[in-house]
N, C-alpha and C. Protein backbone atom coordinates (compact mmCIF):
# COMPACT_ATOMS: atom_id res chain seq x y z
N UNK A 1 0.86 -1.16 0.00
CA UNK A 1 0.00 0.00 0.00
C UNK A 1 0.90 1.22 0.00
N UNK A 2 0.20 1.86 -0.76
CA UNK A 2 1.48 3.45 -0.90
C UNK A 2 0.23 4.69 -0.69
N UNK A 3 1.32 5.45 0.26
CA UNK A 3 0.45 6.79 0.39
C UNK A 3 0.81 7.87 -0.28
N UNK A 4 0.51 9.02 -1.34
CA UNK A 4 0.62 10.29 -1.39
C UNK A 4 -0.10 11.28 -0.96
N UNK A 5 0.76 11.85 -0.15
CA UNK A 5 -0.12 13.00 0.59
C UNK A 5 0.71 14.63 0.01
N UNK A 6 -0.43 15.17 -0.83
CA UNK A 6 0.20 16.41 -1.01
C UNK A 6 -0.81 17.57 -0.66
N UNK A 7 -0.14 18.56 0.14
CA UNK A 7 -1.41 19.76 0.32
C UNK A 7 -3.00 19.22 0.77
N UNK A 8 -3.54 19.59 0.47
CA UNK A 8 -5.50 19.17 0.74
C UNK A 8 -5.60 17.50 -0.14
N UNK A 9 -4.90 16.79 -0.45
CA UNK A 9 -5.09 15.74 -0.85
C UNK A 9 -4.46 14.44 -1.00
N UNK A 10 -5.01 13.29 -0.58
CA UNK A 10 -4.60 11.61 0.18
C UNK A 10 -4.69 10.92 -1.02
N UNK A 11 -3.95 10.08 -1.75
CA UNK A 11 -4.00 8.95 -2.16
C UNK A 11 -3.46 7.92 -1.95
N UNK A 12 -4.33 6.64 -1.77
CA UNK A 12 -3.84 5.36 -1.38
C UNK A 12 -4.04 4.57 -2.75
N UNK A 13 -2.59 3.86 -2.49
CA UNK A 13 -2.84 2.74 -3.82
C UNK A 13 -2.37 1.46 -3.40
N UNK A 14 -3.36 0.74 -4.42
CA UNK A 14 -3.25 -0.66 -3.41
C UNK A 14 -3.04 -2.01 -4.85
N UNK A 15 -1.98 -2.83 -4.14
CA UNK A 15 -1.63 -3.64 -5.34
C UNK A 15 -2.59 -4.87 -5.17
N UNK A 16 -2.60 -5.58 -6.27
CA UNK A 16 -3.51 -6.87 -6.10
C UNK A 16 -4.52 -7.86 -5.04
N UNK A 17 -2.77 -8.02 -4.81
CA UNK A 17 -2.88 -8.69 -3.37
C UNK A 17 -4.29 -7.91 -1.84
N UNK A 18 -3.13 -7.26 -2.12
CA UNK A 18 -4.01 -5.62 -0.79
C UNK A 18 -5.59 -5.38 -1.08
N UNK A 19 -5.83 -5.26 -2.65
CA UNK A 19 -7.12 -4.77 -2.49
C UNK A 19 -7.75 -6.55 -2.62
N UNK A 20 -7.51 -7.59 -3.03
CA UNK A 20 -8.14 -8.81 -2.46
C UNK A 20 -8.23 -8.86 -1.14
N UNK A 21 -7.44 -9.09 -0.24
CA UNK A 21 -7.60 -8.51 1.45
C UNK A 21 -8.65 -7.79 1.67
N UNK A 22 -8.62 -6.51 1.50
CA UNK A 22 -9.62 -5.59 1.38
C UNK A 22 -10.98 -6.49 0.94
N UNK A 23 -11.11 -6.45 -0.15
CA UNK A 23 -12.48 -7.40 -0.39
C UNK A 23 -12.64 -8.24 0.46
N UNK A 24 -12.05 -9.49 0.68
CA UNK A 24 -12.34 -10.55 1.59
C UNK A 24 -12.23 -10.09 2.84
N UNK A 25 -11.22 -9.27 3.57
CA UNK A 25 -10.96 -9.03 5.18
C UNK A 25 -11.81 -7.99 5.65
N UNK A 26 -12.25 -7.03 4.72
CA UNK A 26 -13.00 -6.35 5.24
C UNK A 26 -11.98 -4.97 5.45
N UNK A 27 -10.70 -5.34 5.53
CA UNK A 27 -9.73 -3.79 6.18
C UNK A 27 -8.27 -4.56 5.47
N UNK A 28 -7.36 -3.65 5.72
CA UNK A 28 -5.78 -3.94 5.58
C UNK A 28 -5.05 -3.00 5.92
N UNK A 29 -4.03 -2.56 6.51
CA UNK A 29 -3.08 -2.01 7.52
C UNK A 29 -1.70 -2.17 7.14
N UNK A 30 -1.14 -1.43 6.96
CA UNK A 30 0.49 -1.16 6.93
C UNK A 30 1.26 0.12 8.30
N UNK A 31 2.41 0.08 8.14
CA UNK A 31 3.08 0.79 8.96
C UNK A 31 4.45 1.09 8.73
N UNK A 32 4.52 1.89 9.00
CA UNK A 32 6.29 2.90 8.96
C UNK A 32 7.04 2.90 10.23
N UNK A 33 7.59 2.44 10.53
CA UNK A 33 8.66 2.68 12.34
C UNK A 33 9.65 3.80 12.01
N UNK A 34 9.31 4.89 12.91
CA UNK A 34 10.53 5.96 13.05
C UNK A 34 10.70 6.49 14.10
N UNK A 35 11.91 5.28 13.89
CA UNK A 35 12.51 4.85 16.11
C UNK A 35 11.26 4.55 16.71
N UNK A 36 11.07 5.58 17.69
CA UNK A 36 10.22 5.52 18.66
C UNK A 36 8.75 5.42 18.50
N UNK A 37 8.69 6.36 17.21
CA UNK A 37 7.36 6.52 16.58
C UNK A 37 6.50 5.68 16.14
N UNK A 38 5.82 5.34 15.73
CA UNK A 38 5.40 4.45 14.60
C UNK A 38 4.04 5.10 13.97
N UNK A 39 3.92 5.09 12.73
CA UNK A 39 2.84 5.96 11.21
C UNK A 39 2.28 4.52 11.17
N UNK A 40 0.70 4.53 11.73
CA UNK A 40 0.27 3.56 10.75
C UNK A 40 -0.84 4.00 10.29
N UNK A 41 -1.22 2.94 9.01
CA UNK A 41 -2.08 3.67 7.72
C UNK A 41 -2.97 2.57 7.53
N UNK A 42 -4.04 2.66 7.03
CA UNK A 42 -5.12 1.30 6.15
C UNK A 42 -6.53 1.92 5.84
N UNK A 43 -6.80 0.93 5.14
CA UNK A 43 -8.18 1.47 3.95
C UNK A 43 -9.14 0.30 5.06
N UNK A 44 -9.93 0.55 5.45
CA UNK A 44 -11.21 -0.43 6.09
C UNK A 44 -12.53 -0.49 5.56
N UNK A 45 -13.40 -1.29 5.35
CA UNK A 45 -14.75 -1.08 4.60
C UNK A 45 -15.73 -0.89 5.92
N UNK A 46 -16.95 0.01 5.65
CA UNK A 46 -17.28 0.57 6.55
C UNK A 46 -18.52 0.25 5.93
N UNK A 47 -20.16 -0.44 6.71
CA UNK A 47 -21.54 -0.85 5.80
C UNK A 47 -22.45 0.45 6.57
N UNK A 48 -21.79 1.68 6.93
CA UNK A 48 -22.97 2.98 7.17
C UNK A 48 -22.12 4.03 6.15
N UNK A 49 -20.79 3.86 5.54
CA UNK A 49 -20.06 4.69 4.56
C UNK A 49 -21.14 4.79 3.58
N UNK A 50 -21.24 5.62 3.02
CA UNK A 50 -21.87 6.68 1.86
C UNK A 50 -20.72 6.70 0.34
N UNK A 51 -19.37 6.96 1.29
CA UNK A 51 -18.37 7.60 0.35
C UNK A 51 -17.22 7.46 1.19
N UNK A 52 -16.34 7.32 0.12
CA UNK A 52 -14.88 7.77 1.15
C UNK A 52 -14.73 8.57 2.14
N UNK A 53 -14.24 8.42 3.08
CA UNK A 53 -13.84 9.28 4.02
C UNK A 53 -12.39 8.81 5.14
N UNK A 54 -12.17 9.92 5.81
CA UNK A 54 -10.46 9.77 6.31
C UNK A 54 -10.49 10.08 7.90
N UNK A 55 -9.67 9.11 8.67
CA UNK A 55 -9.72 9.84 9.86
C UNK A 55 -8.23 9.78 10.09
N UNK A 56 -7.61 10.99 10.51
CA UNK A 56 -6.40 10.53 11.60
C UNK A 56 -6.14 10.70 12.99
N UNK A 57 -6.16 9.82 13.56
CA UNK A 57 -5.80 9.49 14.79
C UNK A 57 -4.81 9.38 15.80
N UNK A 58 -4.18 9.43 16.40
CA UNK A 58 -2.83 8.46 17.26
C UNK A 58 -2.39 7.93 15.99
N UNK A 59 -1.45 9.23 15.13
CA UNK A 59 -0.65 8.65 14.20
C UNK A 59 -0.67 7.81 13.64
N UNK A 60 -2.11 7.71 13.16
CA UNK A 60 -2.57 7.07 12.50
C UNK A 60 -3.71 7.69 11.05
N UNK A 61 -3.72 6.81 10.09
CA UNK A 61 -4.64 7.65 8.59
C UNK A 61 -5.23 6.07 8.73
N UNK A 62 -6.48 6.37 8.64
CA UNK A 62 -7.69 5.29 8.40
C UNK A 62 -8.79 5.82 7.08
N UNK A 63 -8.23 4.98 6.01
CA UNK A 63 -9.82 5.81 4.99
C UNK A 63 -10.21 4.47 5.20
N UNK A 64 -11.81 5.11 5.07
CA UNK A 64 -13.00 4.19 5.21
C UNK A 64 -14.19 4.28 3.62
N UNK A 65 -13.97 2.80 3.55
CA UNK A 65 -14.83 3.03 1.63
C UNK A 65 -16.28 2.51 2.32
N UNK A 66 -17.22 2.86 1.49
CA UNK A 66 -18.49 1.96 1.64
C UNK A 66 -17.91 0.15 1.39
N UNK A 67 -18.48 -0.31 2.18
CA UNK A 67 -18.08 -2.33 2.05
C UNK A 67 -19.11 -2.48 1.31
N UNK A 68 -19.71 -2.15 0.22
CA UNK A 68 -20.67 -2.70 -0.31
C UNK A 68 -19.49 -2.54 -1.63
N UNK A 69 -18.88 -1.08 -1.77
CA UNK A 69 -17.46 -1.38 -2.95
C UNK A 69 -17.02 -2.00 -2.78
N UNK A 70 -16.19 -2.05 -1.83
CA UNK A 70 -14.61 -2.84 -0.95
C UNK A 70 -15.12 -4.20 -1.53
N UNK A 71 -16.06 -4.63 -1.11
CA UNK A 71 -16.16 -6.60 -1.14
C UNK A 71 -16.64 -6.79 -2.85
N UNK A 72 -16.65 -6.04 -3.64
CA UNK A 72 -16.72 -6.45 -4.83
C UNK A 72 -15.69 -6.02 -6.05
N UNK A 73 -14.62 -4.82 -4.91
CA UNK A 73 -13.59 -3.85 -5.64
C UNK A 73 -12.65 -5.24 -6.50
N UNK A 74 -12.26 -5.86 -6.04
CA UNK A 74 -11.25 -7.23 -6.42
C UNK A 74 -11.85 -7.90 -7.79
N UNK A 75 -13.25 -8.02 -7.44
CA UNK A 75 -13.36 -8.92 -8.83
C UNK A 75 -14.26 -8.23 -9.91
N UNK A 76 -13.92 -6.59 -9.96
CA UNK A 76 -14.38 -5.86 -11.06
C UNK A 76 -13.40 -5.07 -12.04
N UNK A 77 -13.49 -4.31 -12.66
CA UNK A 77 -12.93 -3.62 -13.23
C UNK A 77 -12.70 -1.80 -12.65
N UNK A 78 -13.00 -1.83 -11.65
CA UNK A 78 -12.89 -0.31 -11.19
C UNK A 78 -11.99 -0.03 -10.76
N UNK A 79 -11.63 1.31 -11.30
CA UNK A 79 -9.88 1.28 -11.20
C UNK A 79 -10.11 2.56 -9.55
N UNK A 80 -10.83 3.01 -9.58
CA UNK A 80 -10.28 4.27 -8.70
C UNK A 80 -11.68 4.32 -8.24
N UNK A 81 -12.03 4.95 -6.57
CA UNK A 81 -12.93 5.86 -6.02
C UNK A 81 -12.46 7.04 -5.40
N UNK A 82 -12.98 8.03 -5.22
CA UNK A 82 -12.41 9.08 -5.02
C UNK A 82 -13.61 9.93 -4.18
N UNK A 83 -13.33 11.33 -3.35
CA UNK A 83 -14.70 11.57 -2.79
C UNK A 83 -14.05 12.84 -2.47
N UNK A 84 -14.27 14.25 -2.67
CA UNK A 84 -13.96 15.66 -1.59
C UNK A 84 -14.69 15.69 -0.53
N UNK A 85 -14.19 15.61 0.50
CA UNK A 85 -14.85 15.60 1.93
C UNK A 85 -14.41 17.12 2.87
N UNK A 86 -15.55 17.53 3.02
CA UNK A 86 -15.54 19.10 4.28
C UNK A 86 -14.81 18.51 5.30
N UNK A 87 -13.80 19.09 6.13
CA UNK A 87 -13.04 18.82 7.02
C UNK A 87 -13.81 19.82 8.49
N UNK A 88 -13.59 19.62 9.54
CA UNK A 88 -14.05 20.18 10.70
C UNK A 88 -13.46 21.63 10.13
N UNK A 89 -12.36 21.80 9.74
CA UNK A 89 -12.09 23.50 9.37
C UNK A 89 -12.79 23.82 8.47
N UNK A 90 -13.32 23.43 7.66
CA UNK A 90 -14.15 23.47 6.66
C UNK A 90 -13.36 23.66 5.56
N UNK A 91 -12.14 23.24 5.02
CA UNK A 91 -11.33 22.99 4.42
C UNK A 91 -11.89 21.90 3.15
N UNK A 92 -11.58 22.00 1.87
CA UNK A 92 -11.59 20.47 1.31
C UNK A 92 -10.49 19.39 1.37
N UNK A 93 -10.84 18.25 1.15
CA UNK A 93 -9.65 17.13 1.54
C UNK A 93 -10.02 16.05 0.24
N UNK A 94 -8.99 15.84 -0.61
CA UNK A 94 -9.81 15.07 -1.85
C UNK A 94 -9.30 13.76 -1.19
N UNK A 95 -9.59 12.85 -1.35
CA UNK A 95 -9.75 11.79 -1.03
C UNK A 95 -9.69 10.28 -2.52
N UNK A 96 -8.69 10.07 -3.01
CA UNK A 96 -8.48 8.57 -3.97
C UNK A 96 -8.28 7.55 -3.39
N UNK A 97 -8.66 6.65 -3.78
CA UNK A 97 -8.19 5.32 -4.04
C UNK A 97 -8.24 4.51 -4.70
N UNK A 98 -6.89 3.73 -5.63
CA UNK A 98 -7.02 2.92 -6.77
C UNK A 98 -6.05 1.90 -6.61
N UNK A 99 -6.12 1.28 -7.76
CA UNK A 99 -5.35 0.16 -7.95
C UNK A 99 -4.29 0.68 -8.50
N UNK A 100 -2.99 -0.29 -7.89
CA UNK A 100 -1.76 0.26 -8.72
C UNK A 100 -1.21 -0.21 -9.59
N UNK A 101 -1.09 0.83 -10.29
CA UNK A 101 -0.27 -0.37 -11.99
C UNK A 101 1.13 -0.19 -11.50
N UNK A 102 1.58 -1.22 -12.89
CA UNK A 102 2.81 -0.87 -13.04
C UNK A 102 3.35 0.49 -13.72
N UNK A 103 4.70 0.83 -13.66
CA UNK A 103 5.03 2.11 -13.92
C UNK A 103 5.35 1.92 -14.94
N UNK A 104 4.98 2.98 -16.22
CA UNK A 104 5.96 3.12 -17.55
C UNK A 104 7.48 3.19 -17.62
N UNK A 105 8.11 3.73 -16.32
CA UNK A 105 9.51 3.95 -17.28
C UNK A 105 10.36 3.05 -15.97
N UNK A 106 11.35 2.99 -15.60
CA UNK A 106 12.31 2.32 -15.00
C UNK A 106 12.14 2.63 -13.41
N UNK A 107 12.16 1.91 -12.76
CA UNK A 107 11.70 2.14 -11.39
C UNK A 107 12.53 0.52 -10.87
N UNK A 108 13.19 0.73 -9.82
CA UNK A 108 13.79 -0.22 -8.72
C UNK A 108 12.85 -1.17 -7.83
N UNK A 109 11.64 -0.42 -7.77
CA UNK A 109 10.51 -1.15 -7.00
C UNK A 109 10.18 -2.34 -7.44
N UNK A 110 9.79 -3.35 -6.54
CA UNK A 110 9.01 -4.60 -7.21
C UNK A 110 7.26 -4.04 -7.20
N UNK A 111 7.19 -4.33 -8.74
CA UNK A 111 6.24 -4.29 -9.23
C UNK A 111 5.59 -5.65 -9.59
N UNK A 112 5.91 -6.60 -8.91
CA UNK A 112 5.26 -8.28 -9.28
C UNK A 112 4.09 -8.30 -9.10
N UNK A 113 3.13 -7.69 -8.36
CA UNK A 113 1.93 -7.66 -7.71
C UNK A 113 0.88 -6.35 -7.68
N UNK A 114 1.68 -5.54 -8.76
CA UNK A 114 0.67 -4.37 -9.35
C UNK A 114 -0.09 -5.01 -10.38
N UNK A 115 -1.03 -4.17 -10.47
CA UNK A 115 -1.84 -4.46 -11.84
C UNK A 115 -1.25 -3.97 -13.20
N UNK A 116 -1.31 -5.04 -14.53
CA UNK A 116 -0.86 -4.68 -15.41
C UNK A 116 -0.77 -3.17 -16.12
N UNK A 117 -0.42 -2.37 -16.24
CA UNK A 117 -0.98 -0.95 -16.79
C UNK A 117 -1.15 -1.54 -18.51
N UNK A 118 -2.80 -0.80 -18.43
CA UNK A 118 -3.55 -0.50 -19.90
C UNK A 118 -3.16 0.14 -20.57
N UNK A 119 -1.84 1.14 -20.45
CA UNK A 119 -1.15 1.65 -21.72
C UNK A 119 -0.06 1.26 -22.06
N UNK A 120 0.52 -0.31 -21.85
CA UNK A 120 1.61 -1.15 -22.19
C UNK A 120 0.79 -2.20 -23.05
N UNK A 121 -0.24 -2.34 -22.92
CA UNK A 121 -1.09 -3.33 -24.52
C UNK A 121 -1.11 -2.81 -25.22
C-alpha cells in the first residue's frame, strides 16, 4: 500500500494482493517505524459509509470506503474511487483510491503484484 499525501489531498494505492484482502478481510493495515514513533495507515470497509472518508488518529490515517465497494472492488474492473470531503475547518480534503499499476519507465521497485498498466497493450 502506498500513500501520497500532497497539500489538501490523500491517495492510497493498493496492489492486487491488498485490495483482495480488502475485499475478503474487510480492512488492511500497513506501517512505517521511526525509532520511537510508529505511522500507521489502512483502507477499512465501513456498511454505514456513503463515500470515502479519512480519519487521523494516534498517528494514525484510516480511509474508510463503503463495504458494499470494498467486497466487490477485487473482482471488477474499477480502477479508482475518489470523494472531496468538508473537514471540521471546513477545508476540502480530496480523497483517492485505486489500484496500482505498473510504472511506464524504470523504477527499482518490485512491481510483481501491481496491476498490469492499460497503456503497455
Amino acid at each position: 500500500m502506498k500513500i501520497r499525501i500532497k497539500g489538501d489531498s490523500i491517495r492510497f494505492r493498493l496492489t492486487q494482493t491488498e485490495v483482495q484482502a480488502l475485499s475478503n478481510n474487510g480492512k488492511i493495515y500497513d506501517s512505517t517505524n521511526f525509532g520511537a514513533t510508529k505511522f500507521s495507515y489502512g483502507v477499512v470497509l465501513n456498511n454505514k459509509a456513503e463515500h470515502l472518508s479519512i480519519k487521523f488518529e494516534n498517528n494514525s490515517i484510516i480511509l474508510e470506503m463503503p463495504e458494499a465497494d470494498g467486497r466487490s472492488w477485487f473482482a471488477n474492473d474499477i480502477i479508482t474511487f475518489d470523494h472531496t470531503m468538508k473537514t471540521s475547518s471546513e477545508n476540502n480534503l480530496y480523497l483517492l483510491l485505486e489500484k496500482d499499476f505498473t510504472c511506464l519507465d524504470n523504477t527499482i521497485e518490485d512491481q510483481s503484484d501491481n496491476y498490469p498498466n492499460p497503456k503497455l497493450s
